[in-house]
N, C-alpha and C. Protein backbone atom coordinates (compact mmCIF):
# COMPACT_ATOMS: atom_id res chain seq x y z
N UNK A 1 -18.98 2.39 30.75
CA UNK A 1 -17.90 2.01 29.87
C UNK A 1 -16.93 1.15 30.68
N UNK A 2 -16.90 -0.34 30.61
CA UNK A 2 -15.95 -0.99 31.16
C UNK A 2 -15.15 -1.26 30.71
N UNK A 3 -13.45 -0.76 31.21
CA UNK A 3 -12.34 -1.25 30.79
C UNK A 3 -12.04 -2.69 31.42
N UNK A 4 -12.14 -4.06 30.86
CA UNK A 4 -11.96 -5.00 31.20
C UNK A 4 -10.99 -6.02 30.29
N UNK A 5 -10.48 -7.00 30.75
CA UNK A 5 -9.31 -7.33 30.30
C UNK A 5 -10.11 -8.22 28.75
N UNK A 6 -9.05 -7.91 27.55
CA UNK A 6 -9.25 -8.37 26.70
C UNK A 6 -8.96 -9.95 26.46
N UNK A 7 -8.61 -10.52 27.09
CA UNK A 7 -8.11 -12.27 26.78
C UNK A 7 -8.39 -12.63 28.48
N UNK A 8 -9.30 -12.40 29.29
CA UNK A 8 -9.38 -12.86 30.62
C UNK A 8 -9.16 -14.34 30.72
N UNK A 9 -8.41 -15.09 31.67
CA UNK A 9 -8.63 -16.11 32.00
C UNK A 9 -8.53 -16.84 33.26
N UNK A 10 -8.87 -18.08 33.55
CA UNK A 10 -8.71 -18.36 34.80
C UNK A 10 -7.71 -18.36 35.64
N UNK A 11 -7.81 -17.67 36.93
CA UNK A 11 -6.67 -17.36 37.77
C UNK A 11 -6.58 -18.23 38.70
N UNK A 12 -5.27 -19.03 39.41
CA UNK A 12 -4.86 -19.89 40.40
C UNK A 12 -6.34 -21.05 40.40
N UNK A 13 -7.19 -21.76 39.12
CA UNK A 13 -7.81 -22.66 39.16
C UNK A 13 -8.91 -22.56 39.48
N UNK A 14 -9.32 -21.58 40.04
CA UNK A 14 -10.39 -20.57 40.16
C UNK A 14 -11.61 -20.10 38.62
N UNK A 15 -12.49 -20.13 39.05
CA UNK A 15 -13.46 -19.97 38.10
C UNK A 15 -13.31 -18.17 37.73
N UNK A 16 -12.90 -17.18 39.04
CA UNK A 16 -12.80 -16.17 39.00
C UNK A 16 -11.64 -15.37 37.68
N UNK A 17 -12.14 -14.24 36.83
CA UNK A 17 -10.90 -14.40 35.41
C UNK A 17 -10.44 -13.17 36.32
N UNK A 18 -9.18 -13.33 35.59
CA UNK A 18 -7.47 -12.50 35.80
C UNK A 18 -8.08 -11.11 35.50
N UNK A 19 -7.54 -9.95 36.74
CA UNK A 19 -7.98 -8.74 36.32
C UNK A 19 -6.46 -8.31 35.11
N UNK A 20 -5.45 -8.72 35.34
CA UNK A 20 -4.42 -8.36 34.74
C UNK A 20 -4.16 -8.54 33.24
N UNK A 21 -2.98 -7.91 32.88
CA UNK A 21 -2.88 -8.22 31.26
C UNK A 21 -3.48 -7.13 30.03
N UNK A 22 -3.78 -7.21 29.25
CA UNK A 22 -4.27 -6.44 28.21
C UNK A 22 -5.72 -6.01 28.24
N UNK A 23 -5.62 -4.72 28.03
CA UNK A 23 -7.19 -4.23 28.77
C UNK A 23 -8.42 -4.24 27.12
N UNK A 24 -9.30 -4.17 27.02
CA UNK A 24 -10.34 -3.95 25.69
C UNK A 24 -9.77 -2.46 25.57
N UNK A 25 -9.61 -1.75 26.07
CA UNK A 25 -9.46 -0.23 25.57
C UNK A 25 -8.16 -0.34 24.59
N UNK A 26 -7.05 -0.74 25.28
CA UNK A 26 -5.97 -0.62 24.57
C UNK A 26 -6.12 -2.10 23.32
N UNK A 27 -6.76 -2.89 23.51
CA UNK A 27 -7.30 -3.89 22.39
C UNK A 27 -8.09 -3.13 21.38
N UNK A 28 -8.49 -2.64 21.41
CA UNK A 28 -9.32 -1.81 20.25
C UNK A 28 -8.77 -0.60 19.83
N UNK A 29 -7.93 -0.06 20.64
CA UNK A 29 -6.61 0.95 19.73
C UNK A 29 -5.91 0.73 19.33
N UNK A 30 -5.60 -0.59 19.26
CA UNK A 30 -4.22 -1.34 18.57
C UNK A 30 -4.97 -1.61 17.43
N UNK A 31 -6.12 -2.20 17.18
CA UNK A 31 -7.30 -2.42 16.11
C UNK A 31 -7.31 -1.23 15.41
N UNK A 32 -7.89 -0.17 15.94
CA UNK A 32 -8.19 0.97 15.45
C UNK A 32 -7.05 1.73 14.58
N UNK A 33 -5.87 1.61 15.17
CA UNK A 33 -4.51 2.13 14.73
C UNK A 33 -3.96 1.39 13.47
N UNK A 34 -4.16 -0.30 13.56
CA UNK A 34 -4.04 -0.79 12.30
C UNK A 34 -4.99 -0.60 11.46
N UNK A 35 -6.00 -0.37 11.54
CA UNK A 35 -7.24 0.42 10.11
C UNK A 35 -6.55 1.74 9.69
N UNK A 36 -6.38 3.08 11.45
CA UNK A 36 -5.62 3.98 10.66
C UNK A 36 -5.16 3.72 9.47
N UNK A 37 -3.77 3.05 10.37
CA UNK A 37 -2.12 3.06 9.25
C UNK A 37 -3.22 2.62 7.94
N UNK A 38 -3.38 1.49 7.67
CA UNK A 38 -3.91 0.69 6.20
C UNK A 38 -4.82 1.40 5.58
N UNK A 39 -5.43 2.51 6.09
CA UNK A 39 -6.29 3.80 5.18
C UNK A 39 -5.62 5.16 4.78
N UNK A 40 -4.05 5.04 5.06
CA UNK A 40 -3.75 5.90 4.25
C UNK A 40 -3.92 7.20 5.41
N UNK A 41 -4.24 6.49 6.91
CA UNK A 41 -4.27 8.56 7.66
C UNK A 41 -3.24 9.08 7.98
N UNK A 42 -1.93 8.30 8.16
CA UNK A 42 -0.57 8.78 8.30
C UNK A 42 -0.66 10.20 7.06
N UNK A 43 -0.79 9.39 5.92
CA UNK A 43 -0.58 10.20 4.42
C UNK A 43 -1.37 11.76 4.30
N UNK A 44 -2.31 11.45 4.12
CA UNK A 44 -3.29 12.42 4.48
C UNK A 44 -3.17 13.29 5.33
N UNK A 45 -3.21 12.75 6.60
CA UNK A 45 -2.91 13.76 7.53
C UNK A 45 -1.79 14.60 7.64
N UNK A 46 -0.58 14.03 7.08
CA UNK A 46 0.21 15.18 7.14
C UNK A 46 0.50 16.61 5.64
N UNK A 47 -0.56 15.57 4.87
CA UNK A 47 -0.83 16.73 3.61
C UNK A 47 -1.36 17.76 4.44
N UNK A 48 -2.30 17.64 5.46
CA UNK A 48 -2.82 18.70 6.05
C UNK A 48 -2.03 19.54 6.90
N UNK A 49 -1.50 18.81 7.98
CA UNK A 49 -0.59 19.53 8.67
C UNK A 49 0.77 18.18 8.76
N UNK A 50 2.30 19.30 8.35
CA UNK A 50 2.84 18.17 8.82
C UNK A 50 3.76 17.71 10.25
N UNK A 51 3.21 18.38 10.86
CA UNK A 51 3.99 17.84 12.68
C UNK A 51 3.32 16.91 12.79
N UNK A 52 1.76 16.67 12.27
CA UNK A 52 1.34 15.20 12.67
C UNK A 52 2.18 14.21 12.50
N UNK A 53 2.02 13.36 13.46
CA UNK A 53 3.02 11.94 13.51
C UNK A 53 2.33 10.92 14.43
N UNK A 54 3.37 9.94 15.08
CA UNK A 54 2.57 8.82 15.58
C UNK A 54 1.75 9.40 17.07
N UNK A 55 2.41 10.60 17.64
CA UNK A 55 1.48 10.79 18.65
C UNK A 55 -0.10 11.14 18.25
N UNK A 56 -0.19 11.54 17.37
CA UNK A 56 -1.79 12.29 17.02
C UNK A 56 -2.32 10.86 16.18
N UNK A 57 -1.37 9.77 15.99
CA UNK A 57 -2.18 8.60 15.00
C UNK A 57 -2.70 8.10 16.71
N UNK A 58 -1.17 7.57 17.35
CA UNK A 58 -1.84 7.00 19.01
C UNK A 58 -3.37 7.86 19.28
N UNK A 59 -3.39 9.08 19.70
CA UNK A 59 -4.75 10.02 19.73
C UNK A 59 -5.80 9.29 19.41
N UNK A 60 -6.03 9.06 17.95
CA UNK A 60 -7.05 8.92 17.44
C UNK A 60 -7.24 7.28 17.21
N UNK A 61 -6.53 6.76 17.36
CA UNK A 61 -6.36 5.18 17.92
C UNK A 61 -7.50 4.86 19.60
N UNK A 62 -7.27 5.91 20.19
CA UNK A 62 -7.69 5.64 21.42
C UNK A 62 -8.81 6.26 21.65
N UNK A 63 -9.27 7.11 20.81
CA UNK A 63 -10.75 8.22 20.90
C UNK A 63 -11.47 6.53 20.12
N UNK A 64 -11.45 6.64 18.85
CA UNK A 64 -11.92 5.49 18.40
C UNK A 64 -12.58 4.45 19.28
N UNK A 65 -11.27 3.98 20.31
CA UNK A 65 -11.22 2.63 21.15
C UNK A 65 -12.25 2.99 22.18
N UNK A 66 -12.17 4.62 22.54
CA UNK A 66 -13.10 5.04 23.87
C UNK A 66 -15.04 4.98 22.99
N UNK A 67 -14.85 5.16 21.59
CA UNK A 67 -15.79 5.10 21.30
C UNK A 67 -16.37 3.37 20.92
N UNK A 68 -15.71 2.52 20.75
CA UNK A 68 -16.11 1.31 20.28
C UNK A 68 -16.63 0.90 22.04
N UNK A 69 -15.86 1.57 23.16
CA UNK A 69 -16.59 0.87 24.28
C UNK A 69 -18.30 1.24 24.89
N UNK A 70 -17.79 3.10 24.70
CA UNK A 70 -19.74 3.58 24.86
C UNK A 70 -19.94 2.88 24.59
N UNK A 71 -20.05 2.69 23.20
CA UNK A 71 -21.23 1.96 21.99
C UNK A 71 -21.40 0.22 22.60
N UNK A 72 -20.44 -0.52 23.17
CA UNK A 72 -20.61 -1.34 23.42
C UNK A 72 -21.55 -1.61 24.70
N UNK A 73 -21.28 -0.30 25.51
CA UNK A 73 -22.05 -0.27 26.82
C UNK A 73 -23.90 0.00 26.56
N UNK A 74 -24.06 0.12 25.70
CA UNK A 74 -25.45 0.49 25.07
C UNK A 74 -26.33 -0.65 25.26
C-alpha cells in the first residue's frame, strides 16, 4: 500500500517528482468524505447513535481511503 503524493511534480528541474504536499491517502478521504456527506451518512448515522459527528465521518473517510489503496496495490 503506497502512500504517495497525490499531484507529484517536478522538483528543482529535475525529472525526480516532489515527495511533499498532499498524499493519495488523504486524497481519497477527502473524496470519500464528500460521497459520505452527499449520501446522507451524517443523517443516518446519528438516527442511530447521536454522539456521532465529524470525528467518526473523518473515521470512515479514511478506512475507505486505506481501502481504495489495498485495492489499488492489487
Amino acid at each position: 500500500m503506497k502512500n504517495l503524493p497525490a499531484f507529484p511534480q517536478q522538483f528543482n528541474g529535475t525529472s525526480e517528482p516532489s515527495l511533499s504536499g498532499l498524499r493519495m491517502r488523504d486524497y481519497f478521504a477527502a473524496k470519500a468524505m464528500q460521497g459520505l456527506i452527499s449520501s446522507h451518512w451524517c443523517e443516518e448515522a446519528r438516527v442511530l447513535s447521536p454522539k456521532l459527528g465529524a470525528s467518526e465521518l473523518a473515521e470512515d473517510a479514511y478506512i475507505m481511503a486505506d481501502a481504495m489503496l489495498k485495492a489499488g496495490a492489487k
